[in-house]
PDB file of N, CA and C in Angstrom:
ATOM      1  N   UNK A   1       0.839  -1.184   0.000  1.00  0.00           N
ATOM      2  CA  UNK A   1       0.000   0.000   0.000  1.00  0.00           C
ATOM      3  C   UNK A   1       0.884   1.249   0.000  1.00  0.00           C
ATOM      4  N   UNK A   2       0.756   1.896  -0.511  1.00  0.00           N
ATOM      5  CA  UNK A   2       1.203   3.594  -1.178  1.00  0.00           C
ATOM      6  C   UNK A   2       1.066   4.374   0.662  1.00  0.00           C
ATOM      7  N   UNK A   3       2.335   5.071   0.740  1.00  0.00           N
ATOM      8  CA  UNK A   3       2.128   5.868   1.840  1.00  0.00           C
ATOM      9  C   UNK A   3       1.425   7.210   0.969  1.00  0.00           C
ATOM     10  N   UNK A   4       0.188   7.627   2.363  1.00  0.00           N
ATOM     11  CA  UNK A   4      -0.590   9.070   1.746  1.00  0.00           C
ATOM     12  C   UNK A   4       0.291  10.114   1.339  1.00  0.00           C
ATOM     13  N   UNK A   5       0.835  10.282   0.504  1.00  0.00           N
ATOM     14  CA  UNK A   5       1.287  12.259   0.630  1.00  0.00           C
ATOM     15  C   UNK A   5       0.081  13.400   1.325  1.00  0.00           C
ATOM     16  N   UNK A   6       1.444  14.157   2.134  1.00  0.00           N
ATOM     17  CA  UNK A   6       0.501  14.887   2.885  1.00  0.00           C
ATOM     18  C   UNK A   6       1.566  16.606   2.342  1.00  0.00           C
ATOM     19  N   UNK A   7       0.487  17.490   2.045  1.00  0.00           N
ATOM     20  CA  UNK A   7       0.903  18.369   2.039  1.00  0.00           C
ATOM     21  C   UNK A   7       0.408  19.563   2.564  1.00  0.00           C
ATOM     22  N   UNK A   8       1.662  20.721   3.277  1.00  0.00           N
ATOM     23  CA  UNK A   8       1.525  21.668   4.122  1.00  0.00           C
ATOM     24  C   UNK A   8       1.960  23.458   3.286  1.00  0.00           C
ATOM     25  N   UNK A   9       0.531  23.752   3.295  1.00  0.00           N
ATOM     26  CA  UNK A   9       1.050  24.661   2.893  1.00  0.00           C
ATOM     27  C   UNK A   9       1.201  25.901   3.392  1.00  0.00           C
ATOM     28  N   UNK A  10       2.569  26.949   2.869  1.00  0.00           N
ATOM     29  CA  UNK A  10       2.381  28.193   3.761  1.00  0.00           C
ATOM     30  C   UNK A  10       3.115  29.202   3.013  1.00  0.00           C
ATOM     31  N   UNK A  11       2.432  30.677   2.999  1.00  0.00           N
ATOM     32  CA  UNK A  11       2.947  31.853   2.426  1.00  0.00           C
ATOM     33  C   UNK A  11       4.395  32.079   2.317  1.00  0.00           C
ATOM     34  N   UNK A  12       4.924  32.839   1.553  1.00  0.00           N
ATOM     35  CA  UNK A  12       6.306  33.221   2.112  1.00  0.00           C
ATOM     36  C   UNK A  12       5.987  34.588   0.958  1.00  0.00           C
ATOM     37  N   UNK A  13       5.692  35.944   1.571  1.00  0.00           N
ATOM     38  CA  UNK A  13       5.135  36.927   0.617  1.00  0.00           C
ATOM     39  C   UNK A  13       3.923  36.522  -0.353  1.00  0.00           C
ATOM     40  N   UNK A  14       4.471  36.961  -1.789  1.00  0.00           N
ATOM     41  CA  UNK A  14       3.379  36.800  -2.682  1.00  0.00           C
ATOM     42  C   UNK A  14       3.423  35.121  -3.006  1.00  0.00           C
ATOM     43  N   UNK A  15       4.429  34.236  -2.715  1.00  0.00           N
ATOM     44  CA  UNK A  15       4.397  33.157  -3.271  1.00  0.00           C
ATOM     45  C   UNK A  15       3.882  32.067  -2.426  1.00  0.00           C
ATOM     46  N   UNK A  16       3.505  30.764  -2.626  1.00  0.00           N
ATOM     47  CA  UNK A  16       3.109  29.629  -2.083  1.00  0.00           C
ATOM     48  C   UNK A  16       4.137  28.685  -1.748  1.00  0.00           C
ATOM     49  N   UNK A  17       4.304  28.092  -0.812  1.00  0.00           N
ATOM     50  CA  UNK A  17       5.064  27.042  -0.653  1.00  0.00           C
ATOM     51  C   UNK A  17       4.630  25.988  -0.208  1.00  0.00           C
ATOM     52  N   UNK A  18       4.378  25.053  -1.261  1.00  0.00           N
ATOM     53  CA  UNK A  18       3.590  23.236  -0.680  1.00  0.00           C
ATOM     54  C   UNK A  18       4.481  22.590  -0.200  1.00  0.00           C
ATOM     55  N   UNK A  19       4.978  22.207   0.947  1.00  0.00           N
ATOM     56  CA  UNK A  19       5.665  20.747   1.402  1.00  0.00           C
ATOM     57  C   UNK A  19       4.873  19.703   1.007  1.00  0.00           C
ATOM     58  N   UNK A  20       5.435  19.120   0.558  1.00  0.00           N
ATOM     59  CA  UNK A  20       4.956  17.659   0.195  1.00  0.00           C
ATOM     60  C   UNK A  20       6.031  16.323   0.742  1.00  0.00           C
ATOM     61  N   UNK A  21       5.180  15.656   1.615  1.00  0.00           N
ATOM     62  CA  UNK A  21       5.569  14.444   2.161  1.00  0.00           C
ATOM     63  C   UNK A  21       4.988  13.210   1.585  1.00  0.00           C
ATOM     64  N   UNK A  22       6.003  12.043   1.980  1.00  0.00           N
ATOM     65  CA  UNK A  22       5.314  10.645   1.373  1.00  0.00           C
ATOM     66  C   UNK A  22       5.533  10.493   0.164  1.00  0.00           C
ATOM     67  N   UNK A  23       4.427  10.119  -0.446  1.00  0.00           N
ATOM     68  CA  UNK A  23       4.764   8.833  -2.017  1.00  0.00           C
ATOM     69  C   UNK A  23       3.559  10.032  -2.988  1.00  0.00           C
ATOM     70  N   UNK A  24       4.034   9.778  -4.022  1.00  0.00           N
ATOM     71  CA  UNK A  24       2.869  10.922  -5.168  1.00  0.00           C
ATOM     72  C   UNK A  24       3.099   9.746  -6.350  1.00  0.00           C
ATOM     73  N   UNK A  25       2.281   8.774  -6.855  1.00  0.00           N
ATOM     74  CA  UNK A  25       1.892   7.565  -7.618  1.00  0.00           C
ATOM     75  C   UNK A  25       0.559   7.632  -8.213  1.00  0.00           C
ATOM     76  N   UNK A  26       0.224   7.028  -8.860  1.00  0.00           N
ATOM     77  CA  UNK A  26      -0.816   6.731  -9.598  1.00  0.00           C
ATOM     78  C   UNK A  26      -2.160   6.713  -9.062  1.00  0.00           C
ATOM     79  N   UNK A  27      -1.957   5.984  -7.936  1.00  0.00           N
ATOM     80  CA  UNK A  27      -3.501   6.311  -6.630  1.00  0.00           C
ATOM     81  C   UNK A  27      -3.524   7.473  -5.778  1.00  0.00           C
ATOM     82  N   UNK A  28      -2.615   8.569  -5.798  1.00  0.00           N
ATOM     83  CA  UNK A  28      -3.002   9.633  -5.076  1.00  0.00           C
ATOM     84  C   UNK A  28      -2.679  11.383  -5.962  1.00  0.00           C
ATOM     85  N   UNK A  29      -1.982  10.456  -7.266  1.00  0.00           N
ATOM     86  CA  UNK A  29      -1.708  11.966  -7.863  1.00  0.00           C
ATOM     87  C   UNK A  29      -2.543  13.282  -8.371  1.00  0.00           C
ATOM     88  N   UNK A  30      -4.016  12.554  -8.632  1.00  0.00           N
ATOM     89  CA  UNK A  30      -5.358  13.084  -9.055  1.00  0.00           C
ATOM     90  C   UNK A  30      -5.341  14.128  -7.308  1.00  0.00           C
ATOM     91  N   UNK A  31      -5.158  13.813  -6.512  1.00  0.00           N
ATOM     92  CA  UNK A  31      -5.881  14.324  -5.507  1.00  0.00           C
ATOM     93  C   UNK A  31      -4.707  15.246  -4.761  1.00  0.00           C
ATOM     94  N   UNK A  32      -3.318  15.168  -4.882  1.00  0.00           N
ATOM     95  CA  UNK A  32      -2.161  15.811  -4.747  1.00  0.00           C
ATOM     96  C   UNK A  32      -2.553  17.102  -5.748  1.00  0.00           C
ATOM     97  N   UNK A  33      -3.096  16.749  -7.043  1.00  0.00           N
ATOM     98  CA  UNK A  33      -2.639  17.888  -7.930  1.00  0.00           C
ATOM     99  C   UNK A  33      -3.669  18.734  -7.330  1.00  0.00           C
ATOM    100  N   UNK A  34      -5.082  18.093  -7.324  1.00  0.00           N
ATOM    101  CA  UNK A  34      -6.619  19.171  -6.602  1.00  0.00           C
ATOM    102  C   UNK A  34      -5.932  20.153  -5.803  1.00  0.00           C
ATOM    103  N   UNK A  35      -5.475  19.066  -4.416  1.00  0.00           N
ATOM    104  CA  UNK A  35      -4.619  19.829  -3.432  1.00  0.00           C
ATOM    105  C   UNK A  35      -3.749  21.232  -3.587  1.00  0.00           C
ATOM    106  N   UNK A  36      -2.846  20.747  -4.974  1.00  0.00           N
ATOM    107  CA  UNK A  36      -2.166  22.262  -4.895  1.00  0.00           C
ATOM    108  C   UNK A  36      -3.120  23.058  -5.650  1.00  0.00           C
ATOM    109  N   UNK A  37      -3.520  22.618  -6.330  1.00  0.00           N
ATOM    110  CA  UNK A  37      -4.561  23.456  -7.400  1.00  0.00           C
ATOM    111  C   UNK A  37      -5.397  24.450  -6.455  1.00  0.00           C
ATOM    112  N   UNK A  38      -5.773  24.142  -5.609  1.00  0.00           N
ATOM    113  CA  UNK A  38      -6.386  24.642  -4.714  1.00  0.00           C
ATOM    114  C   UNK A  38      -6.308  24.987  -3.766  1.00  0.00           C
ATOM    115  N   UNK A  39      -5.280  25.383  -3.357  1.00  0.00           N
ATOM    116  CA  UNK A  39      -3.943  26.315  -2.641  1.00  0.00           C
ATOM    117  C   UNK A  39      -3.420  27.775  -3.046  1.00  0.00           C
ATOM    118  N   UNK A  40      -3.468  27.894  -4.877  1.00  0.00           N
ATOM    119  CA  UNK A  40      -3.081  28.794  -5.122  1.00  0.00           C
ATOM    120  C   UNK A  40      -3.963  29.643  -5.642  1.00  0.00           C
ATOM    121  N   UNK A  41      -4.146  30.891  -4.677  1.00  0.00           N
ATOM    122  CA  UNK A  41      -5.331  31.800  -4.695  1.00  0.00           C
ATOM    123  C   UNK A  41      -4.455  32.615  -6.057  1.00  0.00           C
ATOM    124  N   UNK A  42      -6.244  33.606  -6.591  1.00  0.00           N
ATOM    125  CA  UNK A  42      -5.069  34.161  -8.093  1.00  0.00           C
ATOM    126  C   UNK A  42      -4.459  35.462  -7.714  1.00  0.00           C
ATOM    127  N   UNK A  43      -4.490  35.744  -6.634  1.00  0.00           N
ATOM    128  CA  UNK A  43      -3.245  36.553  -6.109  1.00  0.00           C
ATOM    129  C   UNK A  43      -1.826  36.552  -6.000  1.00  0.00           C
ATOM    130  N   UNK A  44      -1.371  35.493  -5.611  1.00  0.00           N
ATOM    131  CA  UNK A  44      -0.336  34.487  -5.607  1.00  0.00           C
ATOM    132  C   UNK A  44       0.599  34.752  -6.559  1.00  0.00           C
ATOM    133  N   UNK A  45       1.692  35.376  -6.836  1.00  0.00           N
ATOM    134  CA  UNK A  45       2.243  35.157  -7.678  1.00  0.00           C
ATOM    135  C   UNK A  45       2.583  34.024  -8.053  1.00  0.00           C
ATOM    136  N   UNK A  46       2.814  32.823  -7.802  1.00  0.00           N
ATOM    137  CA  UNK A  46       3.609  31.735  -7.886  1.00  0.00           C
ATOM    138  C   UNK A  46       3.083  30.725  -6.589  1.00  0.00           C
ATOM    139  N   UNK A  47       3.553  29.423  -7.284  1.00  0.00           N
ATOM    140  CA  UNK A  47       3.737  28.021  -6.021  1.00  0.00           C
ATOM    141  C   UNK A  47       4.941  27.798  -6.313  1.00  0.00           C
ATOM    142  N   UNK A  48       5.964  26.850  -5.469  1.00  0.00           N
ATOM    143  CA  UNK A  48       7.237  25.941  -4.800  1.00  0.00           C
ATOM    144  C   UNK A  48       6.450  25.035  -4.484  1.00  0.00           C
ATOM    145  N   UNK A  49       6.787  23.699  -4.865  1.00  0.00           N
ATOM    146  CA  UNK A  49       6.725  22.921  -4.376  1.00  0.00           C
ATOM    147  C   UNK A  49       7.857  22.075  -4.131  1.00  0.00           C
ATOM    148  N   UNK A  50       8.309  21.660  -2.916  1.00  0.00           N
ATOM    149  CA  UNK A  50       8.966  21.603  -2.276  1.00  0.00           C
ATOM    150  C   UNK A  50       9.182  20.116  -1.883  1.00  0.00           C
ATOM    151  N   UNK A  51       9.911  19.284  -2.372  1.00  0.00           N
ATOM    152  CA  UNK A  51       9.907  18.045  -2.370  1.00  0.00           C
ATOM    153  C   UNK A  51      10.846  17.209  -1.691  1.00  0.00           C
ATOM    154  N   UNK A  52      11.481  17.704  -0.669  1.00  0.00           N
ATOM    155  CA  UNK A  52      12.313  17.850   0.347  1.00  0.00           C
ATOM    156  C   UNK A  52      12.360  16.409   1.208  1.00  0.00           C
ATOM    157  N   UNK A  53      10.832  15.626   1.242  1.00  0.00           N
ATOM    158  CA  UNK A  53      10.437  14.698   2.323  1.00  0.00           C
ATOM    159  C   UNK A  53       9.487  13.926   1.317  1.00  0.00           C
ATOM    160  N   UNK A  54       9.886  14.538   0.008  1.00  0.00           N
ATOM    161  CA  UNK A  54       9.117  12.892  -1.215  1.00  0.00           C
ATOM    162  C   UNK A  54       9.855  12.078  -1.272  1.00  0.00           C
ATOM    163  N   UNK A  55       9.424  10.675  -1.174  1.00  0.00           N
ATOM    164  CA  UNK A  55      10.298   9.918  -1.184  1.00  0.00           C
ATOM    165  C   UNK A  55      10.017   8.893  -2.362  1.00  0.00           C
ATOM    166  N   UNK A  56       8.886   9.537  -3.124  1.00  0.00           N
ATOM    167  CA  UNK A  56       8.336   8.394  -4.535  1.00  0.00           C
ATOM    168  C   UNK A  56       8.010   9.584  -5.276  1.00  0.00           C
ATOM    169  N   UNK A  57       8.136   9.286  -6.779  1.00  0.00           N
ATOM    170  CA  UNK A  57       7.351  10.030  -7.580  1.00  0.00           C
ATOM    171  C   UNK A  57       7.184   9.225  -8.930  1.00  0.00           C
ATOM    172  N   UNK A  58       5.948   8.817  -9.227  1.00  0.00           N
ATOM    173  CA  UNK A  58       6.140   8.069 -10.529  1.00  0.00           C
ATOM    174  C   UNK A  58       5.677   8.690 -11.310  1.00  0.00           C
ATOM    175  N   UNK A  59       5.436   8.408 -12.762  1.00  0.00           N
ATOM    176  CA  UNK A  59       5.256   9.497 -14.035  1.00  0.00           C
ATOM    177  C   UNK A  59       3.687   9.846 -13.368  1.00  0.00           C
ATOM    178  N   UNK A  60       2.845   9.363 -12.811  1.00  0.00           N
ATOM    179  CA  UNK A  60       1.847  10.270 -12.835  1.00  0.00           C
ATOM    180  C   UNK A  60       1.509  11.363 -11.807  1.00  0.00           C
ATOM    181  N   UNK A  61       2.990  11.659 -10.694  1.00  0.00           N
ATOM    182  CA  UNK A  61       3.543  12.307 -10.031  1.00  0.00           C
ATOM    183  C   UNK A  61       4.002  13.261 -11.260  1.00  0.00           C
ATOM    184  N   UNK A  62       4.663  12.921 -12.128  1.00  0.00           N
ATOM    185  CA  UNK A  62       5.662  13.666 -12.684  1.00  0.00           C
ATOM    186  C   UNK A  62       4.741  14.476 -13.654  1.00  0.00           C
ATOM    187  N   UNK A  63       3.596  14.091 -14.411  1.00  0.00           N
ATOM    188  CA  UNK A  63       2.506  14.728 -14.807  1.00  0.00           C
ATOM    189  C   UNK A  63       2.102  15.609 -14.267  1.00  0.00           C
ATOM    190  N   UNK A  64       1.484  15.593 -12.632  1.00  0.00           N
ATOM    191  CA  UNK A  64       0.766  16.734 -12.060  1.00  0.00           C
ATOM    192  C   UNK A  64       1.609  17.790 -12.134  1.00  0.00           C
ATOM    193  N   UNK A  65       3.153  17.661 -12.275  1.00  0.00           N
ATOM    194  CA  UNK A  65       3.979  18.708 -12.120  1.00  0.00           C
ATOM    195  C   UNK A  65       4.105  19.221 -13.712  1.00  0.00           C
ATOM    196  N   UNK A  66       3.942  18.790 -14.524  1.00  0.00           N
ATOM    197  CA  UNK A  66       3.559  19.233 -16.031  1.00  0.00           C
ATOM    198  C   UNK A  66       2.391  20.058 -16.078  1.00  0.00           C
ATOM    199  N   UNK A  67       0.948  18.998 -15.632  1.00  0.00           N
ATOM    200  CA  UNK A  67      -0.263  19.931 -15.488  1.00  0.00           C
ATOM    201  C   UNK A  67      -0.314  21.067 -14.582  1.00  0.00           C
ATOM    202  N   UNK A  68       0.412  21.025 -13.542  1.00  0.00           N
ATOM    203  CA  UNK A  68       0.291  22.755 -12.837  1.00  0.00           C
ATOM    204  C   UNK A  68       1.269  23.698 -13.593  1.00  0.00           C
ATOM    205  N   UNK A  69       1.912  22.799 -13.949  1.00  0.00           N
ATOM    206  CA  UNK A  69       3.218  24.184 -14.886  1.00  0.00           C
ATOM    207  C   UNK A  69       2.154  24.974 -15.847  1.00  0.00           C
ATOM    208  N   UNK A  70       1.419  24.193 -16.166  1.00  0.00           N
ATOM    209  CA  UNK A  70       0.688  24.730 -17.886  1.00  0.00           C
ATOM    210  C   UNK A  70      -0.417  25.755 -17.164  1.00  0.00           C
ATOM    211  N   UNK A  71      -1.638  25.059 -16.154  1.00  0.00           N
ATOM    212  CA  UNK A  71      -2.668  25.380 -15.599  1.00  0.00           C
ATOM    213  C   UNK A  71      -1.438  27.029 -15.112  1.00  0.00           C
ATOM    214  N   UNK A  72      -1.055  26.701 -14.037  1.00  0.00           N
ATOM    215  CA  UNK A  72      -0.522  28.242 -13.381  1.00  0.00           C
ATOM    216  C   UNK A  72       0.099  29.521 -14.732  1.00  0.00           C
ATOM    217  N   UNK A  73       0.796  28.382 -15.658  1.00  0.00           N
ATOM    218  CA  UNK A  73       1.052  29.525 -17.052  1.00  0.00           C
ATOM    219  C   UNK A  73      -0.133  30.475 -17.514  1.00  0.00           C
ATOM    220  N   UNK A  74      -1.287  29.427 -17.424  1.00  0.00           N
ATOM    221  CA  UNK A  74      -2.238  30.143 -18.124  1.00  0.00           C
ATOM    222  C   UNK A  74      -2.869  31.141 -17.475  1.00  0.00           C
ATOM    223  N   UNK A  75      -2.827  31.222 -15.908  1.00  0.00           N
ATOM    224  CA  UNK A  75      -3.006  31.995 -14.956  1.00  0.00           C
ATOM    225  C   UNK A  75      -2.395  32.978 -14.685  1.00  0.00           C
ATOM    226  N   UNK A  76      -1.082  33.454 -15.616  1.00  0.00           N
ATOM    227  CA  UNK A  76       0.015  34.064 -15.021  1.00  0.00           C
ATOM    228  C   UNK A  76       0.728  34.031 -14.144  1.00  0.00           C
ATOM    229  N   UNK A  77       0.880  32.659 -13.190  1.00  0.00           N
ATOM    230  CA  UNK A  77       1.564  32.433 -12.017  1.00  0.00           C
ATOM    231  C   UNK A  77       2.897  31.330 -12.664  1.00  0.00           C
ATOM    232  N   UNK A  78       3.633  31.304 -11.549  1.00  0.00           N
ATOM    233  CA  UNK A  78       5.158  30.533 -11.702  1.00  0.00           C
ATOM    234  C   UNK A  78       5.028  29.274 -10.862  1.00  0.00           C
ATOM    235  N   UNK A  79       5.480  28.294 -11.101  1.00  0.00           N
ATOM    236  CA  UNK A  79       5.471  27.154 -10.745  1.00  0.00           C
ATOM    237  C   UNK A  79       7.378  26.698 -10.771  1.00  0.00           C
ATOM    238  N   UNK A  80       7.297  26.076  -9.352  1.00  0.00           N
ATOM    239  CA  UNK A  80       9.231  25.909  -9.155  1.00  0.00           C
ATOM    240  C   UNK A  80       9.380  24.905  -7.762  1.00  0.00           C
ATOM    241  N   UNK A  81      10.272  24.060  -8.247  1.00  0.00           N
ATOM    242  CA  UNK A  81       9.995  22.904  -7.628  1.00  0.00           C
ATOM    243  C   UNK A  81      11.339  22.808  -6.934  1.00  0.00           C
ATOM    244  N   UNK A  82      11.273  22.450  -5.905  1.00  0.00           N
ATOM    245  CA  UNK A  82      12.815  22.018  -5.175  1.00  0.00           C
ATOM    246  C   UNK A  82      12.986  20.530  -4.608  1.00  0.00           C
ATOM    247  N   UNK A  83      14.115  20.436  -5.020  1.00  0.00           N
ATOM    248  CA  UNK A  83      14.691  19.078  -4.719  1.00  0.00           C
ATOM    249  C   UNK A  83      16.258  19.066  -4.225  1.00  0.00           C
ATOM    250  N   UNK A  84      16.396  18.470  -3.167  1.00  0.00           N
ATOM    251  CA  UNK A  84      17.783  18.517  -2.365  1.00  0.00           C
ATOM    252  C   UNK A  84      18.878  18.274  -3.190  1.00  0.00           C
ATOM    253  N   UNK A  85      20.145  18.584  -3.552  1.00  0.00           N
ATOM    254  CA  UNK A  85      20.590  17.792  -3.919  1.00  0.00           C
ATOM    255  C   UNK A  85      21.196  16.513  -3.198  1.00  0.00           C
ATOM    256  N   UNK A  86      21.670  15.269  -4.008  1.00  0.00           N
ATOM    257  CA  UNK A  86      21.548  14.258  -3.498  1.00  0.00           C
ATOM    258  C   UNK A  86      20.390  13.121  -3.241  1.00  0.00           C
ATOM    259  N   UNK A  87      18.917  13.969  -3.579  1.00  0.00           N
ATOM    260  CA  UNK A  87      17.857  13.084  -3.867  1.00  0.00           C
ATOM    261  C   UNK A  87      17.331  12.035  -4.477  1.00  0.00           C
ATOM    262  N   UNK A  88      17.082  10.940  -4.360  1.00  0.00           N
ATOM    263  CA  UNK A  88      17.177  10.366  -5.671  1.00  0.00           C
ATOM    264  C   UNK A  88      15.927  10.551  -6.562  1.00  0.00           C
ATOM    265  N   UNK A  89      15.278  11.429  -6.066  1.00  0.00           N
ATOM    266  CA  UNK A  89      14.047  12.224  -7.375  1.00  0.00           C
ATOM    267  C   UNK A  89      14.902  12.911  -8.150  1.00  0.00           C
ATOM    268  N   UNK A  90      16.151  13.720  -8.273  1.00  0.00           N
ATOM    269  CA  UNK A  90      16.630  13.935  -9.168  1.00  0.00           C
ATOM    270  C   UNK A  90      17.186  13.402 -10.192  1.00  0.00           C
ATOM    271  N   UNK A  91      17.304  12.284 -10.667  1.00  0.00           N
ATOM    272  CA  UNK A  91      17.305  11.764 -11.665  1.00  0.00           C
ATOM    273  C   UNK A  91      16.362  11.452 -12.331  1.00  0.00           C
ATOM    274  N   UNK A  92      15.159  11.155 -11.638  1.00  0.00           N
ATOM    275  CA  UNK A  92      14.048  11.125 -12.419  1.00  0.00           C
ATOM    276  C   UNK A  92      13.203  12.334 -13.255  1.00  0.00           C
ATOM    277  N   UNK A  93      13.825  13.240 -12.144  1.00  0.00           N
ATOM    278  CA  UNK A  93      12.953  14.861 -12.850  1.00  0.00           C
ATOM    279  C   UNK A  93      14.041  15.161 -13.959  1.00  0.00           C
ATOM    280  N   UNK A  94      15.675  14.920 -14.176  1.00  0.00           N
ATOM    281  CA  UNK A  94      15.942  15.260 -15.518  1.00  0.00           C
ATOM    282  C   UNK A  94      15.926  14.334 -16.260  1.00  0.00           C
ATOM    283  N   UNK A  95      15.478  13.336 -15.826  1.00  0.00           N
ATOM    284  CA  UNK A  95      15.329  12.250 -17.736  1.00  0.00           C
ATOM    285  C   UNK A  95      13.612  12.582 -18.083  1.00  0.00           C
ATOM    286  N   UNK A  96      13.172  13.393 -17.545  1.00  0.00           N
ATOM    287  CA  UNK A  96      11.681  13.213 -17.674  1.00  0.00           C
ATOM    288  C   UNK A  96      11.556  14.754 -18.110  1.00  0.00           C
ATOM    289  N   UNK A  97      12.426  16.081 -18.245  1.00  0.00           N
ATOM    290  CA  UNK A  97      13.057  17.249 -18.677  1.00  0.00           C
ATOM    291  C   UNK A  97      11.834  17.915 -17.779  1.00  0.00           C
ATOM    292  N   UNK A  98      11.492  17.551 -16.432  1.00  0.00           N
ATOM    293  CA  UNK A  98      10.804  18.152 -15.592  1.00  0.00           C
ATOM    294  C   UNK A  98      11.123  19.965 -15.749  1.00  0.00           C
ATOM    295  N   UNK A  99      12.430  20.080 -15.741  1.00  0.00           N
ATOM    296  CA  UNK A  99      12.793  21.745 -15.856  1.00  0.00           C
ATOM    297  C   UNK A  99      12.617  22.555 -17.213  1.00  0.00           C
ATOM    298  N   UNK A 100      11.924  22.003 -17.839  1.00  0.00           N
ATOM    299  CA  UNK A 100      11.595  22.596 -19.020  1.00  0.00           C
ATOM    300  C   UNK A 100      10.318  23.214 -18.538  1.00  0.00           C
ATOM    301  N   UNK A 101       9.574  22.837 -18.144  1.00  0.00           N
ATOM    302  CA  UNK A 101       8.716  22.995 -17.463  1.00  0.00           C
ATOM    303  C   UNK A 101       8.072  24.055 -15.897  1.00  0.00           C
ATOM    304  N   UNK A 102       9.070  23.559 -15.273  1.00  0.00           N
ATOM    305  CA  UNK A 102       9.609  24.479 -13.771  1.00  0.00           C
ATOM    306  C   UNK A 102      11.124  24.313 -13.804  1.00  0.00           C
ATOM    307  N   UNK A 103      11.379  25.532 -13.391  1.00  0.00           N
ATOM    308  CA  UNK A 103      12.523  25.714 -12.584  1.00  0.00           C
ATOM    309  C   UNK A 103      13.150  24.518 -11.412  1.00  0.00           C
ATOM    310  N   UNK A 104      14.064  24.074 -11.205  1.00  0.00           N
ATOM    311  CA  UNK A 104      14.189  23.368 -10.614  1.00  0.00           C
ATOM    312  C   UNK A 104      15.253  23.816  -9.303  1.00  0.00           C
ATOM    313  N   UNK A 105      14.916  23.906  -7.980  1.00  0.00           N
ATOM    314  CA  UNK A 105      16.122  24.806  -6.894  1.00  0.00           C
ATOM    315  C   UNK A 105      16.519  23.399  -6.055  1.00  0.00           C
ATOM    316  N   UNK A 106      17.754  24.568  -5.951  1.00  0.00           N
ATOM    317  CA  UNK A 106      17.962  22.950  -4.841  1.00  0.00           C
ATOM    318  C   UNK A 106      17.275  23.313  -3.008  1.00  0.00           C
ATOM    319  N   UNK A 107      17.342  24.444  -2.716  1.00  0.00           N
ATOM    320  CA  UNK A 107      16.300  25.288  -1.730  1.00  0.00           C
ATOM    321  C   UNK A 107      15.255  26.048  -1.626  1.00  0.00           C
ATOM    322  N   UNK A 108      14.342  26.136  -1.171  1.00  0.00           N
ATOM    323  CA  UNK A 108      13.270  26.679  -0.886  1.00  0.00           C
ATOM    324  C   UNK A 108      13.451  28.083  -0.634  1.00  0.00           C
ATOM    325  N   UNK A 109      13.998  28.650   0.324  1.00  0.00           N
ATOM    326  CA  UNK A 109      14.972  30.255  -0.235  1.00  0.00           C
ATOM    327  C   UNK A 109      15.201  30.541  -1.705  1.00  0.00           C
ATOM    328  N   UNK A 110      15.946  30.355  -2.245  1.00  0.00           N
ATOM    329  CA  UNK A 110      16.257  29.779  -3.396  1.00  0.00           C
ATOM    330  C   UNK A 110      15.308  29.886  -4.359  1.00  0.00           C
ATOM    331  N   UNK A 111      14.187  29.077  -4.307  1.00  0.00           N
ATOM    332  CA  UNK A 111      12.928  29.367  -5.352  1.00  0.00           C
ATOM    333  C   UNK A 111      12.002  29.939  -5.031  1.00  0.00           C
ATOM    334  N   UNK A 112      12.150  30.468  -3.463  1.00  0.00           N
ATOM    335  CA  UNK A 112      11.175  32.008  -3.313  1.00  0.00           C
ATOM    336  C   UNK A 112      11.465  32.636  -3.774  1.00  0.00           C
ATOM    337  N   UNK A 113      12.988  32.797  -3.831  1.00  0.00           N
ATOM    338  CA  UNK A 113      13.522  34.417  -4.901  1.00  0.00           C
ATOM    339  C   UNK A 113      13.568  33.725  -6.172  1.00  0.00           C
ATOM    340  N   UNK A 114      13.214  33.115  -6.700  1.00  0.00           N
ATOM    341  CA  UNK A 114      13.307  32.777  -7.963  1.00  0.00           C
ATOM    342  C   UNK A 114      13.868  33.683  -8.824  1.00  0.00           C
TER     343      UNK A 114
END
């Protein structure tokens, strides 16, 4: 069984910052993406999501992060994702050219100032 991703979210100025914990797979990615989707008021310049304490991401993880790139484009907002280095989600987000897409930081500082 898939651990839940749980995510926490909190201001930092105009931008959003989602922590996201746990596993983001095929049975919870529909409801991860709602989640941020619905986090970012259209004030907001921007979301981070912040992947710091993911410890799974499979392509339909790697999708929701495609579909908010496009959805927030069309909104005029920024979408920017952080990953530690040393993670082993980073290999998966560049064979999958995740940063074509978002920005990719290795800190959360970092992709507030984007």
């Amino acid at each position: 069984m898939t651990a839940p991703a749980e995510i926490a979210v909190e201001r930092h100025g105009g931008t959003l910052v989602a922590h996201v914990t746990g596993e983001v797979d095929m049975t919870n990615a529909g409801h991860v993406r709602d989640q941020l989707l619905d986090s970012v008021p259209n004030d907001a310049l921007g979301l981070v999501i912040d992947l710091n304490e993911c410890r799974y991401l499979d392509s339909a993880g790697i999708e929701v992060i495609f579909d908010l790139a496009r959805r927030l484009r069309r909104r005029r907002q920024e979408l920017r994702i952080v990953v530690p280095p040393g993670s082993p989600l980073t290999r998966v987000l560049e064979l999958t050219e995740v940063g074509t897409a978002a920005p990719i930081h290795q800190t959360v500082d970092a992709a507030v100032a984007g």
